[in-house]
Protein backbone atom coordinates (compact mmCIF):
# COMPACT_ATOMS: atom_id res chain seq x y z
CA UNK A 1 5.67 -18.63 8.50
CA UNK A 2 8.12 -17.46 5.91
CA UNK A 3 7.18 -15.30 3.17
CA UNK A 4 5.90 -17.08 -0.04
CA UNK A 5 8.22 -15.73 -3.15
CA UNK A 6 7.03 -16.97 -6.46
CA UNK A 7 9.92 -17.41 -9.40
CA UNK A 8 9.15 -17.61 -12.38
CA UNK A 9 11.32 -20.46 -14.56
CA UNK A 10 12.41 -20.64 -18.23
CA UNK A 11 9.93 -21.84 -20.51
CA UNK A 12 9.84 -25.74 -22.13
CA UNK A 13 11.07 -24.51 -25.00
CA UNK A 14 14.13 -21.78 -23.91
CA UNK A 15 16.86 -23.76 -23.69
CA UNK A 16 17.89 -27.33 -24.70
CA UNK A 17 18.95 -29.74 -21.82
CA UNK A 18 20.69 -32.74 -22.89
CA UNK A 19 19.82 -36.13 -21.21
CA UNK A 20 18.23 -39.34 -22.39
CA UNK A 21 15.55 -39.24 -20.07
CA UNK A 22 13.37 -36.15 -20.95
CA UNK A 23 13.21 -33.88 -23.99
CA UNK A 24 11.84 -30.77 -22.08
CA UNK A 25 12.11 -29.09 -18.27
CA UNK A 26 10.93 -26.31 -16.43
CA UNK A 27 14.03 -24.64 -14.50
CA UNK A 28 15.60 -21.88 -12.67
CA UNK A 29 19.44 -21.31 -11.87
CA UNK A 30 20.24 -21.92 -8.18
CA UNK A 31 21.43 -18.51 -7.28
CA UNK A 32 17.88 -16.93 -7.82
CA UNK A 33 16.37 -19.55 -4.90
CA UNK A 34 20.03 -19.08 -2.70
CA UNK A 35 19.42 -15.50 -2.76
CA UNK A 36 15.45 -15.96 -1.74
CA UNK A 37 16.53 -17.97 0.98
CA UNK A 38 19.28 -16.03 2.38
CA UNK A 39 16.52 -13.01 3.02
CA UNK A 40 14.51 -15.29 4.33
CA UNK A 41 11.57 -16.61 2.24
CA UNK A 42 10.71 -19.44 0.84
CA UNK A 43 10.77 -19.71 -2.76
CA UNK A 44 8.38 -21.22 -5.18
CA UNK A 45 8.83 -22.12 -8.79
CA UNK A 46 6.27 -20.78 -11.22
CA UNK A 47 6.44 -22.84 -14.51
CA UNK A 48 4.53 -21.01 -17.52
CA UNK A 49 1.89 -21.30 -19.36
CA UNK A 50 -2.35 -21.64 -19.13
CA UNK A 51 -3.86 -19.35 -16.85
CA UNK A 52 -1.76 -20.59 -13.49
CA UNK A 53 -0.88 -17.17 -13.48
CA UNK A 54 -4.37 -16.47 -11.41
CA UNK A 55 -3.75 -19.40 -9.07
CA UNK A 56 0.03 -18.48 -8.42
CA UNK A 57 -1.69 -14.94 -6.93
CA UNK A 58 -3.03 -16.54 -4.31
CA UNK A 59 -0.15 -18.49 -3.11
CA UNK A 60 2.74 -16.01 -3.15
CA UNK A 61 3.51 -12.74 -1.28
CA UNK A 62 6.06 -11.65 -3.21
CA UNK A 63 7.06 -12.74 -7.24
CA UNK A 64 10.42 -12.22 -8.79
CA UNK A 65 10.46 -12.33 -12.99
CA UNK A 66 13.43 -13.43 -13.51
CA UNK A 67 16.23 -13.73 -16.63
CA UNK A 68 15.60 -16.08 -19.69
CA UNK A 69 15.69 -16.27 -23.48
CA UNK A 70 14.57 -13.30 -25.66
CA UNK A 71 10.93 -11.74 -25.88
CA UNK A 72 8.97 -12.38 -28.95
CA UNK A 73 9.39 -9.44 -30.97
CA UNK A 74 5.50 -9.71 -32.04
CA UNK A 75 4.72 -8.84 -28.32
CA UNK A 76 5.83 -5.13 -28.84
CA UNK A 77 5.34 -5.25 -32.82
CA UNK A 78 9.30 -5.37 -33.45
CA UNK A 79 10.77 -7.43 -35.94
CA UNK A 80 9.87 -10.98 -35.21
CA UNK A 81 12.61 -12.35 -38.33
CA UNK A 82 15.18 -10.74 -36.87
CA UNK A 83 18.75 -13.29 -36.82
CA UNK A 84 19.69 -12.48 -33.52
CA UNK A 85 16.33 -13.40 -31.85
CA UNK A 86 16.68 -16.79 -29.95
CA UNK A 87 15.04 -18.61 -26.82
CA UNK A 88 12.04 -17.53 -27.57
CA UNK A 89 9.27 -19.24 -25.19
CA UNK A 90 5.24 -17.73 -26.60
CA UNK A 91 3.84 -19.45 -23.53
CA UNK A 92 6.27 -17.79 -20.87
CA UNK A 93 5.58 -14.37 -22.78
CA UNK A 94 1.70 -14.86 -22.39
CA UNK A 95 2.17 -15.80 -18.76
CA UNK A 96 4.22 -13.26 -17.54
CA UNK A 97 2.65 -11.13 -19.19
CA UNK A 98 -0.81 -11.32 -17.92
CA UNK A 99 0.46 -11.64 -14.42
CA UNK A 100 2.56 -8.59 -14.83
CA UNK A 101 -0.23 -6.17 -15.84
CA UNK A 102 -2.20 -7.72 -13.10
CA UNK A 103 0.38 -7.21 -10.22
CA UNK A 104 1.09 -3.91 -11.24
CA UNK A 105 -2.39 -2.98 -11.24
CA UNK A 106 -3.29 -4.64 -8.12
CA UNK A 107 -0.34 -2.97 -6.37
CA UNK A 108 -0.50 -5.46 -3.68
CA UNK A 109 2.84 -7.26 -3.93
CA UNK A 110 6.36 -6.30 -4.10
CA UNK A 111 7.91 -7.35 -7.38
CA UNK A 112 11.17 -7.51 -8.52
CA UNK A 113 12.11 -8.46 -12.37
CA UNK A 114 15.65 -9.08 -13.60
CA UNK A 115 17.10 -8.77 -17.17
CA UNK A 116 14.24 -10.64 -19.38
CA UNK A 117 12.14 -9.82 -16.32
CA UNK A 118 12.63 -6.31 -17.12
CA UNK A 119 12.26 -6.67 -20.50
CA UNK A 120 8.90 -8.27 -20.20
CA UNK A 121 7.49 -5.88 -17.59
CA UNK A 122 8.32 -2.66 -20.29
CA UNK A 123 6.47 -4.71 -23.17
CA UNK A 124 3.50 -6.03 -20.51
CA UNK A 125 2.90 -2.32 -20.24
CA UNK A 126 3.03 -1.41 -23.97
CA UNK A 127 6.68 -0.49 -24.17
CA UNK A 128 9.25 -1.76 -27.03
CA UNK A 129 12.72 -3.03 -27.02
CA UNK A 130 15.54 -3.48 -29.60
CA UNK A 131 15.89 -6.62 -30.73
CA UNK A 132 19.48 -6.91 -30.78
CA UNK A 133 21.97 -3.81 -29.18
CA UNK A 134 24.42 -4.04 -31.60
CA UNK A 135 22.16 -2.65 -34.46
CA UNK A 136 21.82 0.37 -32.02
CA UNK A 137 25.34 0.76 -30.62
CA UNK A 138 28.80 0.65 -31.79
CA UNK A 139 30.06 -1.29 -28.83
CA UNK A 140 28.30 -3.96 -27.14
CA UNK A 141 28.81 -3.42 -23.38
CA UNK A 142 26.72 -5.87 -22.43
CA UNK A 143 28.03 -9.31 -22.91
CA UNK A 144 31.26 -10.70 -23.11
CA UNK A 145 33.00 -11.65 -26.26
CA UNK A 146 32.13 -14.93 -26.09
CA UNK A 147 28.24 -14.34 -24.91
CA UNK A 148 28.68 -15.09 -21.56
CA UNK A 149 28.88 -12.33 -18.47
CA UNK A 150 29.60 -8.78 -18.84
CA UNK A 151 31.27 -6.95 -15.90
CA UNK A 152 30.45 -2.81 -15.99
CA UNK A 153 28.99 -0.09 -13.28
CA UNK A 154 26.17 0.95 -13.05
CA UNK A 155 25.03 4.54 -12.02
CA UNK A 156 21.83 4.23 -10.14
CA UNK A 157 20.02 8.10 -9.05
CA UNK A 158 20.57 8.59 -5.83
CA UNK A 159 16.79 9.65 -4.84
CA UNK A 160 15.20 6.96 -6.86
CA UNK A 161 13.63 3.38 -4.96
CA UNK A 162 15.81 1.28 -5.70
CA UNK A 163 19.22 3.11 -4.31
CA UNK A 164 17.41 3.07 -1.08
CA UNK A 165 16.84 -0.36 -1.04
CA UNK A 166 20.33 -1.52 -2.26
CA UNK A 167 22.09 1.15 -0.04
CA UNK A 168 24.04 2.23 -3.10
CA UNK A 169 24.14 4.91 -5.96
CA UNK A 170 27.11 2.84 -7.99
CA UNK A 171 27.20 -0.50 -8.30
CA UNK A 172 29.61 -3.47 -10.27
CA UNK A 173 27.30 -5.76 -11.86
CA UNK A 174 27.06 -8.86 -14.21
CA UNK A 175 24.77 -8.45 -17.69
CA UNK A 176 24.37 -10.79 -20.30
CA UNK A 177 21.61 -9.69 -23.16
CA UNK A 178 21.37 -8.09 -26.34
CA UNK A 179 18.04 -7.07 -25.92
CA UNK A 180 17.55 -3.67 -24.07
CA UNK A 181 14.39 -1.56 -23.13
CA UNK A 182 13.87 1.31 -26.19
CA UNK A 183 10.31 3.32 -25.69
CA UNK A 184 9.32 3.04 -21.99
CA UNK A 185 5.94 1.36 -21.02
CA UNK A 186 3.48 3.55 -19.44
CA UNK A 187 4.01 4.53 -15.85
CA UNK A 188 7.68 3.12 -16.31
CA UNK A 189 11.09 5.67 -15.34
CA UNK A 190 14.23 4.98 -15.83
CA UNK A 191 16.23 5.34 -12.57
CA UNK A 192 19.65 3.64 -14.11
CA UNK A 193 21.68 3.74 -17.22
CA UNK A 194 24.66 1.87 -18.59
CA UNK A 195 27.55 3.94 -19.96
CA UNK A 196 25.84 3.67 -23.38
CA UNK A 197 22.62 5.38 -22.67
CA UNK A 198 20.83 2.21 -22.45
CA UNK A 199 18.27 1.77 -19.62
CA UNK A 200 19.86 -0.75 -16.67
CA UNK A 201 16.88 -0.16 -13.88
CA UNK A 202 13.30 0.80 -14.25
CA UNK A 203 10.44 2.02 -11.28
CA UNK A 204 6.79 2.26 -11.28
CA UNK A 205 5.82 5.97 -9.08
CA UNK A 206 3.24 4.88 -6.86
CA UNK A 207 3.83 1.48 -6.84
CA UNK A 208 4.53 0.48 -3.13
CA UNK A 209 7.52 -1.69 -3.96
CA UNK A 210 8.56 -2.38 -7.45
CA UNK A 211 12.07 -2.80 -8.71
CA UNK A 212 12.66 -3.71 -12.36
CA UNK A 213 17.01 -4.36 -12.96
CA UNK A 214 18.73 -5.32 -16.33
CA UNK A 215 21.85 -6.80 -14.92
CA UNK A 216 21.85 -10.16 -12.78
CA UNK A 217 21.97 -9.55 -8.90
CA UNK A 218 21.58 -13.04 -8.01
CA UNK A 219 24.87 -13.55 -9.60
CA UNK A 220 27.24 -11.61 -7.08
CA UNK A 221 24.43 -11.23 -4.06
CA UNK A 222 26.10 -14.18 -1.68
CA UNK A 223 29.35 -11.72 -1.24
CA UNK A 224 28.12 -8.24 -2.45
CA UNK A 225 25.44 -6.53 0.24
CA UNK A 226 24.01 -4.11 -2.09
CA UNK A 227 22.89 -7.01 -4.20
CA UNK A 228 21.63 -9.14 -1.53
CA UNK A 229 19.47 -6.29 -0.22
CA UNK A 230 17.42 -6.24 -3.57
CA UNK A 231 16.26 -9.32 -2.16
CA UNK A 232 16.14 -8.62 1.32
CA UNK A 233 14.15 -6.08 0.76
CA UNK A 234 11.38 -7.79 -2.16
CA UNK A 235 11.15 -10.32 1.06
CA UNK A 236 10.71 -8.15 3.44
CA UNK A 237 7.64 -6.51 2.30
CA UNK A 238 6.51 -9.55 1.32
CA UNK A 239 6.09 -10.62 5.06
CA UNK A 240 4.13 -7.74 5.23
CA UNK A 241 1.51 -7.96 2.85
């Protein structure tokens, strides 16, 4: 039997899908399942909100977090009227957030959150974020000009997790938010940084396998390795738990 990986999926309300059938979904880019797939597991989609959070536990081996709209400000008591604040989703906040804090205190299942994932795992452990990057640096690095992908290298430190698992200290990577991790949650290190200071990968010490990446691997993992590994490895553990 493969591995069970849970995804979570964008909220109902995140994003606005236009067809005259249905006013609201629960979805997940392709490349997050392809990737899943190519390490060998078999992904399942994890829609938000009520407590399914406790059932999902006991049907997945492994759980990826992945990207989305931005986190409620209120979560980390930032500054919910802020402009810049959009796809917000309160029922994928609550979710992920109570299974967060109970995966990392259970310790029993390799976890891997990307971008918003990351995001939500620093404020499910009490950190804060800035609401919008360019209030906090000159230059936005971390989007294009027109919102879409962002193309930069990141340094990751050499003796931390997750260069061992990627096989990599220095890798090219796609970002796309304007939300970044500002005071760290507790138990949370910073093991990467952007060229701007701002925190691109985050570990849990003593957590068996937990991998927490601002950028989008799933976006470049079909044809670079050191992406695909980040899943290869979340699945591999998996089929050991």
């Amino acid at each position: 039997m493969k591995p069970v990986i849970g995804l979570t999926t964008y909220g109902r309300h995140e994003r606005k899908i236009e067809t005259r059938y249905y006013d609201e979904f629960f979805y997940l880019p392709t490349l997050y399942v392809d990737a899943v797939r190519r390490a060998g597991g078999a992904p399942l989609l994890l829609p938000p909100g009520g407590e399914d959070w406790q059932t999902w536990l006991a049907l997945v081996d492994g759980l990826i977090v992945t990207g989305g709209g931005d986190v409620n400000p209120a979560a980390y008591l930032g500054q919910t009227d802020h402009q810049a604040i959009a796809g917000v989703d309160l029922d994928r906040d609550a979710s992920e957030i109570a299974l967060l804090r109970q995966v990392t205190g259970e310790q029993a299942r390799p976890v891997l959150c990307i971008c918003r994932g990351m995001q939500i795992l620093n404020v499910a452990l009490g950190g804060t974020l800035y609401e919008h990057i360019p209030d906090v640096r000159d230059e936005d690095i971390h989007r294009a000009g027109d919102g879409g992908w962002a193309l930069q290298t990141v340094e990751v430190a050499p003796d931390s997790f997750l260069a061992g698992v990627m096989g990599a200290t220095s890798v090219r990577t796609h970002s796309g938010h304007h939300q970044a991790v500002k005071d760290l949650g507790q138990g949370l290190v910073v093991v990467a940084t952007a060229a701007d200071g701002l925190p691109e990968a985050l570990e849990l010490p003593g957590h068996p396998w937990l991998a927490a990446v601002q950028w989008h691997p799933e976006m470049s993992a079909a044809s670079e390795p050191s992406q695909q590994r980040i899943f290869d490895g979340l699945v591999a553990a998996a089929a050991t738990k």
